[in-house]
PDB file of N, CA and C in Angstrom:
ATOM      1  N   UNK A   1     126.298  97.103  38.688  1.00  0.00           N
ATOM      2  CA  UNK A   1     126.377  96.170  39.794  1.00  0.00           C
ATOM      3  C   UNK A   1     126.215  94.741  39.274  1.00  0.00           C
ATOM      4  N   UNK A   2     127.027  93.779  39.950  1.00  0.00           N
ATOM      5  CA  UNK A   2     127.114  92.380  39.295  1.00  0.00           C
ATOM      6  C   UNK A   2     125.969  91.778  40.334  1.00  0.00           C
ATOM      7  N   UNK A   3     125.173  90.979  39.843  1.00  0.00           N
ATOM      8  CA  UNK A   3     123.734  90.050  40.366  1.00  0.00           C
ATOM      9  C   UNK A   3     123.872  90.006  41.844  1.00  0.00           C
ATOM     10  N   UNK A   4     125.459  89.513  42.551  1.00  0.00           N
ATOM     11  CA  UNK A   4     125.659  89.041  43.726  1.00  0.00           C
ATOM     12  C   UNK A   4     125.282  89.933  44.432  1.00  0.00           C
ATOM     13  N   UNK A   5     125.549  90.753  43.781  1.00  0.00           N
ATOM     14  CA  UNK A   5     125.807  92.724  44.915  1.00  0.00           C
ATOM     15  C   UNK A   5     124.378  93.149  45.107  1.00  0.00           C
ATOM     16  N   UNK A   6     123.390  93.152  44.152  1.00  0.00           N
ATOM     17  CA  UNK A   6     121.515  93.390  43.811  1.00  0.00           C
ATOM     18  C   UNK A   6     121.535  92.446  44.526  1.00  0.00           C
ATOM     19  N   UNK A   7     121.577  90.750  44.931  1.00  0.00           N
ATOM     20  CA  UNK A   7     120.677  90.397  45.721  1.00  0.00           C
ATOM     21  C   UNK A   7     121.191  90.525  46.865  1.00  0.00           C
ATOM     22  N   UNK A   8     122.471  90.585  47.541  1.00  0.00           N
ATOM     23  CA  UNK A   8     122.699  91.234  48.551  1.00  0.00           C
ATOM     24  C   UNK A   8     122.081  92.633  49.326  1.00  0.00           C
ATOM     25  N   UNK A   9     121.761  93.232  48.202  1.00  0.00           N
ATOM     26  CA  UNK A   9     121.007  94.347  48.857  1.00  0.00           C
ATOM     27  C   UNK A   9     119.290  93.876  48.951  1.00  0.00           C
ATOM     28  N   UNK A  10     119.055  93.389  48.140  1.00  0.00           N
ATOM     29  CA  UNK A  10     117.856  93.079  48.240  1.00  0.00           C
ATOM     30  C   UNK A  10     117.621  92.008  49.444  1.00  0.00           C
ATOM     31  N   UNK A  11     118.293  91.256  50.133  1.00  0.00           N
ATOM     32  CA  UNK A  11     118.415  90.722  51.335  1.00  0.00           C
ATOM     33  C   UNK A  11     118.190  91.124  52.490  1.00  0.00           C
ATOM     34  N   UNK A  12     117.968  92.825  52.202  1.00  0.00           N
ATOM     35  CA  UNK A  12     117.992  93.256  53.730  1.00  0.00           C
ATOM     36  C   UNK A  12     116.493  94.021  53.500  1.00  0.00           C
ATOM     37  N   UNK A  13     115.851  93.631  52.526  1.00  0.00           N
ATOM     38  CA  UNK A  13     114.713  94.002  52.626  1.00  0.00           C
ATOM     39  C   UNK A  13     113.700  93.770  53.182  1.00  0.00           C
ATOM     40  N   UNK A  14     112.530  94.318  54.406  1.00  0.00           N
ATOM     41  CA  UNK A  14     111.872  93.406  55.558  1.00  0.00           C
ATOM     42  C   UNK A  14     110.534  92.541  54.843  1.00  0.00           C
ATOM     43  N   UNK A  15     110.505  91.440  55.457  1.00  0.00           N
ATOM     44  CA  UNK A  15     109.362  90.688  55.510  1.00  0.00           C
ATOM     45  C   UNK A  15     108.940  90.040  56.206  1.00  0.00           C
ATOM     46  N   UNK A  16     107.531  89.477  56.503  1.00  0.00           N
ATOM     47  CA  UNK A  16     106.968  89.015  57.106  1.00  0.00           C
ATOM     48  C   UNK A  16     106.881  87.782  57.761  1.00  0.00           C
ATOM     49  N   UNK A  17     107.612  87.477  59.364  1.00  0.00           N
ATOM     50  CA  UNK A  17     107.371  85.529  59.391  1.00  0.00           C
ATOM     51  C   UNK A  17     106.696  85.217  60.127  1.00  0.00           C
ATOM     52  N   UNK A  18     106.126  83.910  60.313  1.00  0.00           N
ATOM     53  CA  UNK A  18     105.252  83.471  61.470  1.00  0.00           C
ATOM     54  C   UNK A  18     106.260  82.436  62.037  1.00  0.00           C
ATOM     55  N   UNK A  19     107.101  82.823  62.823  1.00  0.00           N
ATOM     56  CA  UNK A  19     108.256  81.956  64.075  1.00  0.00           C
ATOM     57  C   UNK A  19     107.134  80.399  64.280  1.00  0.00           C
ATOM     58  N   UNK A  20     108.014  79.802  64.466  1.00  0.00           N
ATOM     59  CA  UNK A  20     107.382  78.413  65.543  1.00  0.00           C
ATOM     60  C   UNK A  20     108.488  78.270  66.595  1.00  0.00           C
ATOM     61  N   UNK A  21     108.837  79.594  67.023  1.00  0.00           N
ATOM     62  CA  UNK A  21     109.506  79.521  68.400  1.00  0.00           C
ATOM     63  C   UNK A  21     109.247  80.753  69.008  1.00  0.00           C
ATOM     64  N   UNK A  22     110.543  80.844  70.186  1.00  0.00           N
ATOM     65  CA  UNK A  22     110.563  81.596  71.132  1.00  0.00           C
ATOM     66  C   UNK A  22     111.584  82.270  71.686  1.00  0.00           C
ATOM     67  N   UNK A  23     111.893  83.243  71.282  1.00  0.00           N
ATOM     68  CA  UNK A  23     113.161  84.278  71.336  1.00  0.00           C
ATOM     69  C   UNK A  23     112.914  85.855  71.575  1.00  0.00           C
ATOM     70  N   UNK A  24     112.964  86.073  72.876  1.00  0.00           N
ATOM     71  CA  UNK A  24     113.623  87.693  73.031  1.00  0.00           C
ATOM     72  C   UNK A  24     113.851  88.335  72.253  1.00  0.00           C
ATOM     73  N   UNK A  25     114.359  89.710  72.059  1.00  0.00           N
ATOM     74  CA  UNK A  25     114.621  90.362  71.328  1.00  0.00           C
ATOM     75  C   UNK A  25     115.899  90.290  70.931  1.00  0.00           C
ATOM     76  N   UNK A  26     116.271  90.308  69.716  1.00  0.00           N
ATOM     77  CA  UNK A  26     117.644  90.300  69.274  1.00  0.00           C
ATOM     78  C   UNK A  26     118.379  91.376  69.189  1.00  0.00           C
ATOM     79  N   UNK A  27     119.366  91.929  69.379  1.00  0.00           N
ATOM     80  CA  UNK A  27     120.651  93.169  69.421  1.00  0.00           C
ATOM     81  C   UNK A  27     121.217  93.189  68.058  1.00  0.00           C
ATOM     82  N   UNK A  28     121.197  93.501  66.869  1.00  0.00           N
ATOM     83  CA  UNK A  28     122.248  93.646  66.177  1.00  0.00           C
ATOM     84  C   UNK A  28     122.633  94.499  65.696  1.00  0.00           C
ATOM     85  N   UNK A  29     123.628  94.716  65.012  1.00  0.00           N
ATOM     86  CA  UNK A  29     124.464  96.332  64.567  1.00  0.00           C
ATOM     87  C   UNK A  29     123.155  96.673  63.306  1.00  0.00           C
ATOM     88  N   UNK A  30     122.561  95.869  62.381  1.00  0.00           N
ATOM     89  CA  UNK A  30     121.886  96.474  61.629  1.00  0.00           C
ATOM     90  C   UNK A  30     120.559  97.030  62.317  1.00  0.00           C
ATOM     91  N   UNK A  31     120.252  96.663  63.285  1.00  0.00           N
ATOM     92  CA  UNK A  31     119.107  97.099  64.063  1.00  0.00           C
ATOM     93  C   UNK A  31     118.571  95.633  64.725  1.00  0.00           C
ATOM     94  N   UNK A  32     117.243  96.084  65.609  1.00  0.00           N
ATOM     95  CA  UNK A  32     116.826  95.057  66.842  1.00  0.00           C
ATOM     96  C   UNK A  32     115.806  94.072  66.158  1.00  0.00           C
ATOM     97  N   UNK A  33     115.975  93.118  66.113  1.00  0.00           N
ATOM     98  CA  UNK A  33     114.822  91.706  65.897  1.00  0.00           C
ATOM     99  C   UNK A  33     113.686  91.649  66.678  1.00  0.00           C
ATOM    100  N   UNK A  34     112.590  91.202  66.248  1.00  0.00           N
ATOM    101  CA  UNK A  34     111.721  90.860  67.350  1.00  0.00           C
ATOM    102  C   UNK A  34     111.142  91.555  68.299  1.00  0.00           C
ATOM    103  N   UNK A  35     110.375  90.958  69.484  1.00  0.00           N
ATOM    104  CA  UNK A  35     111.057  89.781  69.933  1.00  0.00           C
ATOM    105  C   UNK A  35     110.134  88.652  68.997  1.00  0.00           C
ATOM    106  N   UNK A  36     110.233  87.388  69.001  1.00  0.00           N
ATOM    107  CA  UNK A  36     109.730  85.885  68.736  1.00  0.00           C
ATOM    108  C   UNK A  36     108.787  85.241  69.008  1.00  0.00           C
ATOM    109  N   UNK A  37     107.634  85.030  68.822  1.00  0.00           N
ATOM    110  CA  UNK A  37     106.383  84.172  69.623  1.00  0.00           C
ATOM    111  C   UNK A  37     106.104  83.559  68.094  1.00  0.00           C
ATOM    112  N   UNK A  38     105.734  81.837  69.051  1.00  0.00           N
ATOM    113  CA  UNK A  38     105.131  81.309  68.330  1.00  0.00           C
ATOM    114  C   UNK A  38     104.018  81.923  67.405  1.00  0.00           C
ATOM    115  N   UNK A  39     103.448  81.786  66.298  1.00  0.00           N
ATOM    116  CA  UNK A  39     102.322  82.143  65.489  1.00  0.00           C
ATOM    117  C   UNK A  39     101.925  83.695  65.687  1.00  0.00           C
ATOM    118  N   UNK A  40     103.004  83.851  66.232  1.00  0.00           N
ATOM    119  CA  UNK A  40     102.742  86.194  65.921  1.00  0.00           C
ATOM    120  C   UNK A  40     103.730  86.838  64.919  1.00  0.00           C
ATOM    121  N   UNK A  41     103.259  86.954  63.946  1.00  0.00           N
ATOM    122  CA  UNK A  41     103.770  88.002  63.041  1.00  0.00           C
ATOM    123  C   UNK A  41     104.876  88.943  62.999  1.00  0.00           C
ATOM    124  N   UNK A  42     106.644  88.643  62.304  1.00  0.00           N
ATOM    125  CA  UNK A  42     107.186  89.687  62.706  1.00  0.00           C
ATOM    126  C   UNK A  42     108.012  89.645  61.674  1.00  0.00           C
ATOM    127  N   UNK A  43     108.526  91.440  61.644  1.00  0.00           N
ATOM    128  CA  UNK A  43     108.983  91.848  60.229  1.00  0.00           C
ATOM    129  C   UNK A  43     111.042  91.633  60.813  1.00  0.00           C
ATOM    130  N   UNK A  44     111.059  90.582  59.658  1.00  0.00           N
ATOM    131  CA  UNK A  44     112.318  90.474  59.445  1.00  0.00           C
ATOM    132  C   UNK A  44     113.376  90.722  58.203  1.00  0.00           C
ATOM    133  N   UNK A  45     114.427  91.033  57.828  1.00  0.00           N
ATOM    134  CA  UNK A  45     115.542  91.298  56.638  1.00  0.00           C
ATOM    135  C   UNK A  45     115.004  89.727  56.352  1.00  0.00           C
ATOM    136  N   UNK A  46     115.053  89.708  54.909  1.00  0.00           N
ATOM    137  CA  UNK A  46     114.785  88.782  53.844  1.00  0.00           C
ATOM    138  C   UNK A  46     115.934  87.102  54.252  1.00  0.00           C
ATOM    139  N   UNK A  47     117.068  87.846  54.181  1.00  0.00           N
ATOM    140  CA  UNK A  47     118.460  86.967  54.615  1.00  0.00           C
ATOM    141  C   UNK A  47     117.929  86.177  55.589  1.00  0.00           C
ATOM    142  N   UNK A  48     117.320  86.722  56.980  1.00  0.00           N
ATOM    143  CA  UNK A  48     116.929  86.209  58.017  1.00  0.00           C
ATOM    144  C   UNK A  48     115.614  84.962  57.932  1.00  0.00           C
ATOM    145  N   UNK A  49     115.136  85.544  57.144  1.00  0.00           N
ATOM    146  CA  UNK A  49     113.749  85.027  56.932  1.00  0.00           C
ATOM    147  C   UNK A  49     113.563  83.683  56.012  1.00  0.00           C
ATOM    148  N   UNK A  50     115.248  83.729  55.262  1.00  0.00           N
ATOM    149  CA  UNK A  50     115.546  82.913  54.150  1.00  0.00           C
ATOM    150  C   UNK A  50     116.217  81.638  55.106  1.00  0.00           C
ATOM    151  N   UNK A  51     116.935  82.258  56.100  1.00  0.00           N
ATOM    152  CA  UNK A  51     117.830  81.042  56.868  1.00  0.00           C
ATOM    153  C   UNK A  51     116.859  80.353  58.240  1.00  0.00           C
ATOM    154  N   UNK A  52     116.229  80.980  58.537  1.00  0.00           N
ATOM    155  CA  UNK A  52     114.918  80.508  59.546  1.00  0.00           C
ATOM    156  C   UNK A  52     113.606  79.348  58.424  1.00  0.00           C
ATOM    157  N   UNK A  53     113.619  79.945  57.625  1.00  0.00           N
ATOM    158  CA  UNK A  53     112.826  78.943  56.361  1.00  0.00           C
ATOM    159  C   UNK A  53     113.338  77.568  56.768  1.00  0.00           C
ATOM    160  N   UNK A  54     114.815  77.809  56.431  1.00  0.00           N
ATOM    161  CA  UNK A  54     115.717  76.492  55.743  1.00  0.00           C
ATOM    162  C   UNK A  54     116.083  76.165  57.119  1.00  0.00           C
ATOM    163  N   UNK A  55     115.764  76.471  58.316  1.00  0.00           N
ATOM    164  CA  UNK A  55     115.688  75.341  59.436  1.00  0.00           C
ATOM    165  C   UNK A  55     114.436  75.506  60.061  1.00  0.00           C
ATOM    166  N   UNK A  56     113.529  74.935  58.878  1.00  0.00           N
ATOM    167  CA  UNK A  56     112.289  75.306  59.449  1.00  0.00           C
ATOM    168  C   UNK A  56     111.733  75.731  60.858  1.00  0.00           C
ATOM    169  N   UNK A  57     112.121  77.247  61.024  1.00  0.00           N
ATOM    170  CA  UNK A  57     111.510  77.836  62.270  1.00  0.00           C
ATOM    171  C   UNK A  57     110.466  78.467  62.237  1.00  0.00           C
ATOM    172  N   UNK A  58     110.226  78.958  60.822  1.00  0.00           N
ATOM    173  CA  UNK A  58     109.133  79.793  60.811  1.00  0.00           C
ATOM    174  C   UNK A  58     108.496  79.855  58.832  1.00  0.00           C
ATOM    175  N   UNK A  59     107.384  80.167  59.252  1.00  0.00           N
ATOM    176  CA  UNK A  59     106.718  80.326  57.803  1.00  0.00           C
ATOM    177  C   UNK A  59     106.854  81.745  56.952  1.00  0.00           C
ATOM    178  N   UNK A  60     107.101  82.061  56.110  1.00  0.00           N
ATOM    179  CA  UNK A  60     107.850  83.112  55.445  1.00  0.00           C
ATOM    180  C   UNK A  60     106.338  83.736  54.815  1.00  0.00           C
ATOM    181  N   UNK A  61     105.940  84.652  55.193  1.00  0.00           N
ATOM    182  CA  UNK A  61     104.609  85.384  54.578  1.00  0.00           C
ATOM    183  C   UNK A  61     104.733  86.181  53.448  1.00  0.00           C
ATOM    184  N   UNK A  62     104.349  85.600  52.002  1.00  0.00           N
ATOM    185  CA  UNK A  62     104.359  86.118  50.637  1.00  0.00           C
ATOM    186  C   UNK A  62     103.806  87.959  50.595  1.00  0.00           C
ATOM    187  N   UNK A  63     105.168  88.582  50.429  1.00  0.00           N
ATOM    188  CA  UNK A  63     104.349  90.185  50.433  1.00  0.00           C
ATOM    189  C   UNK A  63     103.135  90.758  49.714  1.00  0.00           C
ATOM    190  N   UNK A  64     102.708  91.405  49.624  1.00  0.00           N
ATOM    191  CA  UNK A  64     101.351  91.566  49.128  1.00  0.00           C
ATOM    192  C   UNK A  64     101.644  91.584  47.708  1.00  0.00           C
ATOM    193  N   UNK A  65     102.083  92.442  47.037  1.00  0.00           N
ATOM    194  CA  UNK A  65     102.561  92.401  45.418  1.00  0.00           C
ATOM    195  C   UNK A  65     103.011  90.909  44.854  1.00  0.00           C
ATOM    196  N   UNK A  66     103.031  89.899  45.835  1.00  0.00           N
ATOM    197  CA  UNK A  66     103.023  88.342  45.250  1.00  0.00           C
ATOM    198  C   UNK A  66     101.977  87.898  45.010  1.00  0.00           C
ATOM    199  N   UNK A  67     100.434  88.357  45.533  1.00  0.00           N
ATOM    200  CA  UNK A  67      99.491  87.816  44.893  1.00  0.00           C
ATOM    201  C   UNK A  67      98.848  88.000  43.244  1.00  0.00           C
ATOM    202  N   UNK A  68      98.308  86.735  43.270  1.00  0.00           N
ATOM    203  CA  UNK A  68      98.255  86.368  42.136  1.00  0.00           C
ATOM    204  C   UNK A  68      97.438  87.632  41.187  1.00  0.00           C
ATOM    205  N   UNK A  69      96.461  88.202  42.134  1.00  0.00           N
ATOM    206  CA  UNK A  69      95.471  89.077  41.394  1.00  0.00           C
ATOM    207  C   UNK A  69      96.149  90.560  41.151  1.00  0.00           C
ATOM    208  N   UNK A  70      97.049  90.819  42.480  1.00  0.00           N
ATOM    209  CA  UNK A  70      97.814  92.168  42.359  1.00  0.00           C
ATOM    210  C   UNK A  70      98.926  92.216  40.908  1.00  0.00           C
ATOM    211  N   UNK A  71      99.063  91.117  40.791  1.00  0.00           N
ATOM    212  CA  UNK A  71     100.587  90.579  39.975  1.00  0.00           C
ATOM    213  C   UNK A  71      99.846  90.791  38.072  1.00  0.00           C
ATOM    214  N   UNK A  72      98.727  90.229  38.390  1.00  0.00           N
ATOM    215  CA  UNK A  72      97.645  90.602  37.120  1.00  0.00           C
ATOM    216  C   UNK A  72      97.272  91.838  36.720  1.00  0.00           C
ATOM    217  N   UNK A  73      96.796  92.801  37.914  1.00  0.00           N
ATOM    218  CA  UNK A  73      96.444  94.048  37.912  1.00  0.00           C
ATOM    219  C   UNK A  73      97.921  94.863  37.410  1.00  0.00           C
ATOM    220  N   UNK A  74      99.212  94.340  37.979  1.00  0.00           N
ATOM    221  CA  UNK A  74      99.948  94.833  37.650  1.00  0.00           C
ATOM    222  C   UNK A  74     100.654  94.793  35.741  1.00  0.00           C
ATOM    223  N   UNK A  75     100.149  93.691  35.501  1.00  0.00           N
ATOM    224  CA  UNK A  75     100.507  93.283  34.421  1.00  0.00           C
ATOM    225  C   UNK A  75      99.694  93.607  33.224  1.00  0.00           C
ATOM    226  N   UNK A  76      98.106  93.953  33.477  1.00  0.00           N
ATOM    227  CA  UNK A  76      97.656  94.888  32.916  1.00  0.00           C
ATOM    228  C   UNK A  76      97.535  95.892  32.531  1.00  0.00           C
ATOM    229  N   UNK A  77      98.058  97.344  34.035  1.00  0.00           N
ATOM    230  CA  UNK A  77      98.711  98.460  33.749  1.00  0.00           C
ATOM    231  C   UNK A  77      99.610  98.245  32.896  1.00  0.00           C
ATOM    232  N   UNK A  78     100.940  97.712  32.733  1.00  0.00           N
ATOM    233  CA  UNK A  78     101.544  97.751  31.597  1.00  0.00           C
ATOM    234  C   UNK A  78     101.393  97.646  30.700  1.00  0.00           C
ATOM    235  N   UNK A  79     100.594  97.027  30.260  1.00  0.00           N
ATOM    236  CA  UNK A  79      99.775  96.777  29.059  1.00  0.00           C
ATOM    237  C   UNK A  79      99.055  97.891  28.168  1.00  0.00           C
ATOM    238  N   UNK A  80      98.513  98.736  29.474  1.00  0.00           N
ATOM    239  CA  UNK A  80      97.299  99.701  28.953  1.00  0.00           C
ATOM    240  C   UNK A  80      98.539 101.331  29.035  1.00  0.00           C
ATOM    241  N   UNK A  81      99.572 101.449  29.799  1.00  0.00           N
ATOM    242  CA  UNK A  81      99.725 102.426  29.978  1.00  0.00           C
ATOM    243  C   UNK A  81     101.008 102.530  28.384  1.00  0.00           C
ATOM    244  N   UNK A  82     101.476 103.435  28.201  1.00  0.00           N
ATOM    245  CA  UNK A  82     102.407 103.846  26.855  1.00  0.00           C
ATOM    246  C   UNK A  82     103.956 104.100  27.987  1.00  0.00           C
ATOM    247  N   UNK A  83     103.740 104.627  28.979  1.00  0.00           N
ATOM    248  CA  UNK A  83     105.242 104.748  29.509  1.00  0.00           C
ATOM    249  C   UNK A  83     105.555 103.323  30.642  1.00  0.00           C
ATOM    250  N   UNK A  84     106.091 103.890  31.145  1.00  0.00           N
ATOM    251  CA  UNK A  84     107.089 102.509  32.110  1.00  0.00           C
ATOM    252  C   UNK A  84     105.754 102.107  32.916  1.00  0.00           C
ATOM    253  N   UNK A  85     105.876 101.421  33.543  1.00  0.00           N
ATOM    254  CA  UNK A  85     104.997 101.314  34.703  1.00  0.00           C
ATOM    255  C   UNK A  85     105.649 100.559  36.291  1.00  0.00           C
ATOM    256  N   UNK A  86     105.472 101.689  37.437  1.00  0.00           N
ATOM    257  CA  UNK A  86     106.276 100.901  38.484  1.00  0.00           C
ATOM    258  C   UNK A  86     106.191 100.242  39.178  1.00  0.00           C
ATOM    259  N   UNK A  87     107.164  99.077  39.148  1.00  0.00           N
ATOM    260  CA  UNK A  87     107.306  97.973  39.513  1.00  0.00           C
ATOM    261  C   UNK A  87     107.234  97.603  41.014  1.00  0.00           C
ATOM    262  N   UNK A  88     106.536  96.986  41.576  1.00  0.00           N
ATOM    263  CA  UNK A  88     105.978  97.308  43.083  1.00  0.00           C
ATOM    264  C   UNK A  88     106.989  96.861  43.949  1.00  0.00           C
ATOM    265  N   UNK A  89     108.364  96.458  43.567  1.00  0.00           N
ATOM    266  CA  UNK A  89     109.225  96.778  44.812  1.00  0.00           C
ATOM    267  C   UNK A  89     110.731  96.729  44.154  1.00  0.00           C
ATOM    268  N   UNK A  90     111.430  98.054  44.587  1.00  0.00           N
ATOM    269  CA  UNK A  90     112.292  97.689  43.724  1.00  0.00           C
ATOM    270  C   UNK A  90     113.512  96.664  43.303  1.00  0.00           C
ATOM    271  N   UNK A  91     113.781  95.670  44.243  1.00  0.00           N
ATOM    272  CA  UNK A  91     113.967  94.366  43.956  1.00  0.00           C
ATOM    273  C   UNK A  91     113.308  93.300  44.007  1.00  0.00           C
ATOM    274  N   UNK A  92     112.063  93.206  43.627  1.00  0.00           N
ATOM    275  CA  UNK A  92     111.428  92.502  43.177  1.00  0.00           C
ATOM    276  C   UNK A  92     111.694  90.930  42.686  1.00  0.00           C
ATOM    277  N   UNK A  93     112.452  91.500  41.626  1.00  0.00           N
ATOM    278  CA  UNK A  93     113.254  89.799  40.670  1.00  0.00           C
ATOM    279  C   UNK A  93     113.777  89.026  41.852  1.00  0.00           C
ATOM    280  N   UNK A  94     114.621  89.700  42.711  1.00  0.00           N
ATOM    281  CA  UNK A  94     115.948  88.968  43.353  1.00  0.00           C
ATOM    282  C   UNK A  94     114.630  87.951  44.751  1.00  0.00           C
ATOM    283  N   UNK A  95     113.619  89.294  45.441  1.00  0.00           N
ATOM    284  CA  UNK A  95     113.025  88.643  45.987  1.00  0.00           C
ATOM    285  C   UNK A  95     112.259  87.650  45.572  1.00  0.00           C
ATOM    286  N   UNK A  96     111.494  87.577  44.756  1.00  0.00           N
ATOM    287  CA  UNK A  96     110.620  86.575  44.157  1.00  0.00           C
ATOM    288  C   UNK A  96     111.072  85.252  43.715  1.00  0.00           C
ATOM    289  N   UNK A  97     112.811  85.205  43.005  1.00  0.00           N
ATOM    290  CA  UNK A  97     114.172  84.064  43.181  1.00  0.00           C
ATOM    291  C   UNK A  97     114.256  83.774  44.565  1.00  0.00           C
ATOM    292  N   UNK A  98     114.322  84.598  45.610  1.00  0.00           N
ATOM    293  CA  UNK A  98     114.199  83.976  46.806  1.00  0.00           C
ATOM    294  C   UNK A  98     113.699  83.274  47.776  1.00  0.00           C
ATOM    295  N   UNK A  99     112.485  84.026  47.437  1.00  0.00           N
ATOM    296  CA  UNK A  99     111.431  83.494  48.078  1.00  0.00           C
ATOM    297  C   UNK A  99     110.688  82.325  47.675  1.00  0.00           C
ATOM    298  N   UNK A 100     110.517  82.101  45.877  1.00  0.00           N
ATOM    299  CA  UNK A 100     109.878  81.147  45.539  1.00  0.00           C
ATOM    300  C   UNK A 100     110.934  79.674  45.515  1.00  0.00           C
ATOM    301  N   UNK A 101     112.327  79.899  46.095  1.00  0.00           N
ATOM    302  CA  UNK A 101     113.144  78.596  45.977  1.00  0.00           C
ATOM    303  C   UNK A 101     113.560  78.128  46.985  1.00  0.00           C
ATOM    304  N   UNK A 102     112.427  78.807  48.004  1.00  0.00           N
ATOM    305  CA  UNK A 102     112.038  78.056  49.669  1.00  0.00           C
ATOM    306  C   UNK A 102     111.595  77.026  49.468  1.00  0.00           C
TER     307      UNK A 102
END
């Protein structure tokens, strides 16, 4: 698969936003949105979460495997273990390019 096609898929992966608006529930063929409240928590496809960023509607909530201490713990297992060690999501790279060039 060429890069475009991995982060395309990795786009539809859900995460977490905090809206600064107010919207109903959304209808779409990939499945239902929402609904929207200011400062309440809701799991959206990455894509979504990337284009609501960039008109600032809402705050994009870093998944848990982005913290700094999990990301350490993780980086230690590899360290200590002799085989692979798994990687806590499997697009990971594409999200973490995404998310950190909000």
């Amino acid at each position: 698969m060429e890069a475009a096609e991995v982060e395309f898929l990795a786009e539809k992966q859900l995460v977490t936003v905090i809206p600064n608006f107010s919207l109903d529930k959304v209808y779409l063929i990939g499945g239902d949105l929402g609904p929207f409240n200011p400062g309440l928590p809701v799991q959206v496809p990455l894509w979504l979460a990337v284009n609501l960023k960039q008109r600032q509607k809402c705050r994009i909530v870093p998944p848990e495997w982005m913290d700094v201490g999990k990301l350490e713990e993780i980086r230690d297992n590899e360290r200590r273990e002799e085989t692979f060690t798994q990687m806590p999501n499997p697009h990971y790279m594409e999200l973490a390019k995404l998310l950190l060039n909000q």
